[in-house]
N, C-alpha and C. Protein backbone atom coordinates (compact mmCIF):
# COMPACT_ATOMS: atom_id res chain seq x y z
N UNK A 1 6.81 -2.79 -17.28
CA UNK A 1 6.67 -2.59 -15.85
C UNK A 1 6.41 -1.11 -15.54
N UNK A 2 7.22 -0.49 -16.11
CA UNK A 2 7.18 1.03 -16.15
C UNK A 2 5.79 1.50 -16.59
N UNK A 3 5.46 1.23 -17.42
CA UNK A 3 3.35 1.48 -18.09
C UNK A 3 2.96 1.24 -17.09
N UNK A 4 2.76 0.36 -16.63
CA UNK A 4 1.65 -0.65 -15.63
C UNK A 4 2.03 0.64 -14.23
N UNK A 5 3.12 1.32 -13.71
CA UNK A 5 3.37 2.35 -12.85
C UNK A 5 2.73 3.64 -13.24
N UNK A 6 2.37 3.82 -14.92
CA UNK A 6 1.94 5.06 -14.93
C UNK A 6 0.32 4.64 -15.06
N UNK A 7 0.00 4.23 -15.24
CA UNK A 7 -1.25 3.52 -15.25
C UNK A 7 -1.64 3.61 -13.87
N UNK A 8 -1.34 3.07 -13.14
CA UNK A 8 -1.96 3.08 -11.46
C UNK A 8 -1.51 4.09 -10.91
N UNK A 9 -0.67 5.27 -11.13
CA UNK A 9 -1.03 6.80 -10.92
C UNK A 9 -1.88 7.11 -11.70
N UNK A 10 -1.93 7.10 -12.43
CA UNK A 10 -3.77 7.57 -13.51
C UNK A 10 -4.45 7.54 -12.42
N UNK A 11 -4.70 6.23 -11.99
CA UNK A 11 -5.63 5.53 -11.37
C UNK A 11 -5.87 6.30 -9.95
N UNK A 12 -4.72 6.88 -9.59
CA UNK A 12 -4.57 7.30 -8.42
C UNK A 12 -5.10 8.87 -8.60
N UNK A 13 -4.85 9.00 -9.38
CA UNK A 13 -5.33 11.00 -9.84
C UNK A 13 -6.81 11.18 -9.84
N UNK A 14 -7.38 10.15 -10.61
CA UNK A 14 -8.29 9.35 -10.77
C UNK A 14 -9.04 9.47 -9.70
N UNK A 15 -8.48 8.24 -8.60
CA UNK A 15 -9.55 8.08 -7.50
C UNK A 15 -9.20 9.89 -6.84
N UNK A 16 -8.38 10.51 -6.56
CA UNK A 16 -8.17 11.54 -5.85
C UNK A 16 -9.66 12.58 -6.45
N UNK A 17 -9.45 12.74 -7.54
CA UNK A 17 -10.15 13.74 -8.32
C UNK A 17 -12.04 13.46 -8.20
N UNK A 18 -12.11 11.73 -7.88
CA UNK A 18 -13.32 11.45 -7.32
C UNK A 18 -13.72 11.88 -6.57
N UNK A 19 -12.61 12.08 -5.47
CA UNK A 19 -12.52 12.10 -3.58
C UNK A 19 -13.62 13.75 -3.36
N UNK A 20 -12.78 14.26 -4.65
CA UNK A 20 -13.68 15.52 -4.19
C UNK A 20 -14.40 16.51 -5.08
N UNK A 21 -14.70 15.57 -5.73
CA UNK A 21 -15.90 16.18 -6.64
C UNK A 21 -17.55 15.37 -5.79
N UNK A 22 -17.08 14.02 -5.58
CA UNK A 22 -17.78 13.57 -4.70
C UNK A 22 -18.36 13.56 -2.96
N UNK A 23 -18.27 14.87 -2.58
CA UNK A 23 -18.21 14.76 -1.07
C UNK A 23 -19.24 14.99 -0.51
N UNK A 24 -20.76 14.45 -1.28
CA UNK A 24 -21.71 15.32 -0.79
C UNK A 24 -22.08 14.36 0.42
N UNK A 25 -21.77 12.55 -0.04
CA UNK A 25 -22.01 11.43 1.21
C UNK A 25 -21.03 10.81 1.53
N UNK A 26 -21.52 10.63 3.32
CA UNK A 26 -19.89 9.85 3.44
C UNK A 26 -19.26 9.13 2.87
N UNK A 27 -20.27 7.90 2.30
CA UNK A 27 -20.10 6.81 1.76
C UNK A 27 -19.94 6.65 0.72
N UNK A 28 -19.69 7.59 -0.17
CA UNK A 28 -18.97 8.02 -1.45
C UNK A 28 -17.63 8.03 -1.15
N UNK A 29 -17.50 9.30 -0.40
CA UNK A 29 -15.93 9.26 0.24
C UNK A 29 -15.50 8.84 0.62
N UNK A 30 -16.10 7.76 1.36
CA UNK A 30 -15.04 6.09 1.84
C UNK A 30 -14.59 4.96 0.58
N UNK A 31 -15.62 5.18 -0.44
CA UNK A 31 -15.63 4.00 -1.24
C UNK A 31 -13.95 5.13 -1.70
N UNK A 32 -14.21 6.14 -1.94
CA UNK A 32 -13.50 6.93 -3.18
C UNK A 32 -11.61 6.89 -2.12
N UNK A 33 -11.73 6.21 -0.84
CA UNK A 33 -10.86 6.41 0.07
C UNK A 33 -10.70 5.26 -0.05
N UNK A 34 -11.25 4.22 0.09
CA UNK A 34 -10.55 2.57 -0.30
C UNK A 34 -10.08 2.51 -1.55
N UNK A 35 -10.26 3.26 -2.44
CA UNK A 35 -10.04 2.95 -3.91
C UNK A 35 -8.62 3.46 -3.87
N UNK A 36 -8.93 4.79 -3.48
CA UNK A 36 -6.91 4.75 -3.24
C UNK A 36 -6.43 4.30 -2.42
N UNK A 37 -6.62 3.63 -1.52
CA UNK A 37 -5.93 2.63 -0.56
C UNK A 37 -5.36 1.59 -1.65
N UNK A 38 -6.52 1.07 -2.33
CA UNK A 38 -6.27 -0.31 -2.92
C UNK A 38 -5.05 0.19 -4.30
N UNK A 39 -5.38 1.27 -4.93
CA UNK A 39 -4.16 2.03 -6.15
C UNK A 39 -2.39 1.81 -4.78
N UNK A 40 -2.97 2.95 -3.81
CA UNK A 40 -1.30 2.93 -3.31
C UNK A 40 -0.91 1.70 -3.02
N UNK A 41 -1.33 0.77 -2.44
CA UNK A 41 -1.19 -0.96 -2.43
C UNK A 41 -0.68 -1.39 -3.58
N UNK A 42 -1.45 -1.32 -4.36
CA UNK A 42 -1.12 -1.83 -5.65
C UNK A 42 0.86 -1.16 -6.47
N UNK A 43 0.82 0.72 -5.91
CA UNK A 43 1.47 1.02 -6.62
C UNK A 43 2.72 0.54 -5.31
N UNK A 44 2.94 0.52 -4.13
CA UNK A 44 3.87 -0.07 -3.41
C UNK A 44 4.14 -1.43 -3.73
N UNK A 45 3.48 -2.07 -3.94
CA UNK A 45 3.66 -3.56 -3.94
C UNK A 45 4.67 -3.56 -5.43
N UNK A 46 4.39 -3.05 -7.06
CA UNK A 46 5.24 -2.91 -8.00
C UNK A 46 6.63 -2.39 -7.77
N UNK A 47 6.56 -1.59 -6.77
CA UNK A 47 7.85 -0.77 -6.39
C UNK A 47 8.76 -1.46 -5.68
N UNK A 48 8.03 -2.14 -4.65
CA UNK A 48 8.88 -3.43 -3.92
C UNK A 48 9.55 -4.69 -4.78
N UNK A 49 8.79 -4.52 -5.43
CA UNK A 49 8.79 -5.72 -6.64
C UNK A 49 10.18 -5.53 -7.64
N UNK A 50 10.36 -3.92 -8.45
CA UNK A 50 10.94 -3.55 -9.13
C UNK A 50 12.13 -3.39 -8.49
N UNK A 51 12.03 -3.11 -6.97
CA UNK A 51 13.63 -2.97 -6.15
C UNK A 51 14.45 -3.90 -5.79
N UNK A 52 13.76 -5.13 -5.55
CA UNK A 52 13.92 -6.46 -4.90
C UNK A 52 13.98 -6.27 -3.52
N UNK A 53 12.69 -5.85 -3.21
CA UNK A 53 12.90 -5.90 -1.75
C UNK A 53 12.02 -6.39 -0.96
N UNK A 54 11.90 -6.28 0.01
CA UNK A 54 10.98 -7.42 1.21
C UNK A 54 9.24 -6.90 1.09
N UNK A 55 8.20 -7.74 1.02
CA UNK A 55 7.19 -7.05 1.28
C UNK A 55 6.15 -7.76 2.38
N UNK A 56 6.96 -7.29 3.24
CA UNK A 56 6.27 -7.45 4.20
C UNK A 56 5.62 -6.11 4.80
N UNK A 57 5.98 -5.00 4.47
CA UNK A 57 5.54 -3.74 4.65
C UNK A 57 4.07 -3.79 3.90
N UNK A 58 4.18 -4.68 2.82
CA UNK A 58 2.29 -4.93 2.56
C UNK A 58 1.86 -5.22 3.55
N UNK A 59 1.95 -6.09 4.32
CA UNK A 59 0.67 -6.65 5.38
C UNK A 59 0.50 -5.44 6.42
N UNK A 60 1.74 -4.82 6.78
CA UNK A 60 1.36 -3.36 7.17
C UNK A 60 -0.10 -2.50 7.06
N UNK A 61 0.25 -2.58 5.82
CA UNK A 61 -0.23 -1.22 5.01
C UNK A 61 -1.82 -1.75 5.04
N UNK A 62 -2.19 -3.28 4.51
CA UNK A 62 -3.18 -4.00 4.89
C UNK A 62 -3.91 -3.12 5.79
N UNK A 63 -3.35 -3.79 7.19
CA UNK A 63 -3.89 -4.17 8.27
C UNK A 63 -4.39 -2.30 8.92
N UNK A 64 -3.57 -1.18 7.66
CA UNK A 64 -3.97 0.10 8.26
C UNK A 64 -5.28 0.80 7.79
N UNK A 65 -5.29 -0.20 6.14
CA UNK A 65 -6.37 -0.03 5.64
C UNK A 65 -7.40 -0.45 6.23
N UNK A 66 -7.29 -1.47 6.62
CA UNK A 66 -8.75 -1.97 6.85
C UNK A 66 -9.22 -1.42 8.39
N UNK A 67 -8.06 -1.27 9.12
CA UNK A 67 -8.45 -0.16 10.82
C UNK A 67 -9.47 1.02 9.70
N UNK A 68 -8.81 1.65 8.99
CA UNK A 68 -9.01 2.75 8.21
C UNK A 68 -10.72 3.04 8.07
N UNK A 69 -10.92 1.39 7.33
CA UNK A 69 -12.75 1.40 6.63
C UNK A 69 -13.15 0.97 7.80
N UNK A 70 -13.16 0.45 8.70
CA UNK A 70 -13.31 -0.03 9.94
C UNK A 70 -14.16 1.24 10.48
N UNK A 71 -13.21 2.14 10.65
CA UNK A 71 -13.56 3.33 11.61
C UNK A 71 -14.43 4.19 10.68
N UNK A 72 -13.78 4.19 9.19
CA UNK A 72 -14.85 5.16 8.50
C UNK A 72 -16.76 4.39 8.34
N UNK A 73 -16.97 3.11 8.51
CA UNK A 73 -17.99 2.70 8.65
C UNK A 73 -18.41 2.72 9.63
N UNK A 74 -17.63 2.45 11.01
CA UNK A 74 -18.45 3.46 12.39
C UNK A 74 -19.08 4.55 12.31
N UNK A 75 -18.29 5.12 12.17
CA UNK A 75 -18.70 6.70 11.92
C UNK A 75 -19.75 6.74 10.96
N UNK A 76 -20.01 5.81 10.13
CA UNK A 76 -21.12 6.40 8.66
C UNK A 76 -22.65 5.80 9.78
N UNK A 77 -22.17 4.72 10.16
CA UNK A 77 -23.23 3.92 11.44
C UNK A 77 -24.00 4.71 12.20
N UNK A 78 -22.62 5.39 13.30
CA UNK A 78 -23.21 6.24 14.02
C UNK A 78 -24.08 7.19 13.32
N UNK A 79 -23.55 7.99 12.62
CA UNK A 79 -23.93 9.50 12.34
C UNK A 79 -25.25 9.15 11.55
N UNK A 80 -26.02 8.05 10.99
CA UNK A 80 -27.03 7.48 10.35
C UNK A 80 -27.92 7.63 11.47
N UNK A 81 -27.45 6.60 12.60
CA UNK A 81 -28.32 6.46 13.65
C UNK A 81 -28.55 7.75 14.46
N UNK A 82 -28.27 8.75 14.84
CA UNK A 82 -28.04 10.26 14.93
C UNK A 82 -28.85 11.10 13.69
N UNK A 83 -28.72 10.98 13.02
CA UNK A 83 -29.44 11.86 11.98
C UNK A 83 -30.24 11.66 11.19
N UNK A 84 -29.76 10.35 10.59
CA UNK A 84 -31.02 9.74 9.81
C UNK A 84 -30.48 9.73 8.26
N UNK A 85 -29.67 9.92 7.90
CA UNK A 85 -28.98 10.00 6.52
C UNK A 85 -27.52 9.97 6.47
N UNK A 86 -26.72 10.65 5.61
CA UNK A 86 -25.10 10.43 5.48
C UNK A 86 -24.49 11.78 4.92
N UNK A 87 -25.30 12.74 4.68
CA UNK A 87 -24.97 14.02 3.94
C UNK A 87 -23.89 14.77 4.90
N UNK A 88 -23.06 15.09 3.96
CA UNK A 88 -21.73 15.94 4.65
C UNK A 88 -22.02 17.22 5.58
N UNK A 89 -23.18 17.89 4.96
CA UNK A 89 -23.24 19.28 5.25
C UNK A 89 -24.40 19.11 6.56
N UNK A 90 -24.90 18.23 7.10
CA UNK A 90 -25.45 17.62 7.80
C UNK A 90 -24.14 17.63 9.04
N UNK A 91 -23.39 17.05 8.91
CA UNK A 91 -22.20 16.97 9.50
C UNK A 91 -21.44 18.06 10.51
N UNK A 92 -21.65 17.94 11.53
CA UNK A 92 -20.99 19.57 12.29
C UNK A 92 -20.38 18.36 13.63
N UNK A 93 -19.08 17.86 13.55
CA UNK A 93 -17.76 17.81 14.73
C UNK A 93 -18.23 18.25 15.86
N UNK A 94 -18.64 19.56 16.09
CA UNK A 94 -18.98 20.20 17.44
C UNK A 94 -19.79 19.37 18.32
N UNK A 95 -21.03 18.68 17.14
CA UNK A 95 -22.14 18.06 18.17
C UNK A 95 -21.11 16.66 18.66
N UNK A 96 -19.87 15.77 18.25
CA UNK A 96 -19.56 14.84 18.31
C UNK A 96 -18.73 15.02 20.06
């Protein structure tokens, strides 16, 4: 049980270390942002598991993720239809 915990922190260092070597498109950085959604899911759900405790705090965590890609695919939508591509450095807040 204990492996399978260090394993999905790997996983988690992992997706982090993606997050930002990858930031040139949004849509890199969302995939590389669900991926650790889906690791911390994964690593809460073992932890609940290993404590004996309630998990209902999953459907939580769910329902924040997916608001989460929700909004980060608006935003990749909009800023497409606005610019014409997905590039970060393209990207300036001010005009929003």
């Amino acid at each position: 049980m204990w492996m399978n915990l260090n394993y999905i922190n790997m996983l988690f260092i992992i997706s982090c270390l993606m997050f930002s070597f990858y930031y040139k498109h949004i849509l890199l950085t969302l995939i590389s942002l669900e991926f650790m959604m889906i690791n911390l899911l994964y690593n809460f759900y073992m932890i609940l598991i290993i404590m004996n405790l309630n998990i209902y705090f999953i459907n939580f965590f769910i329902s924040l993720s997916i608001c989460e890609g929700v909004l980060g695919l608006s935003i990749l939508v909009n800023m497409i239809r606005l610019t014409g591509n997905d590039y970060m450095n393209i990207l300036n807040l001010m005009k929003w």
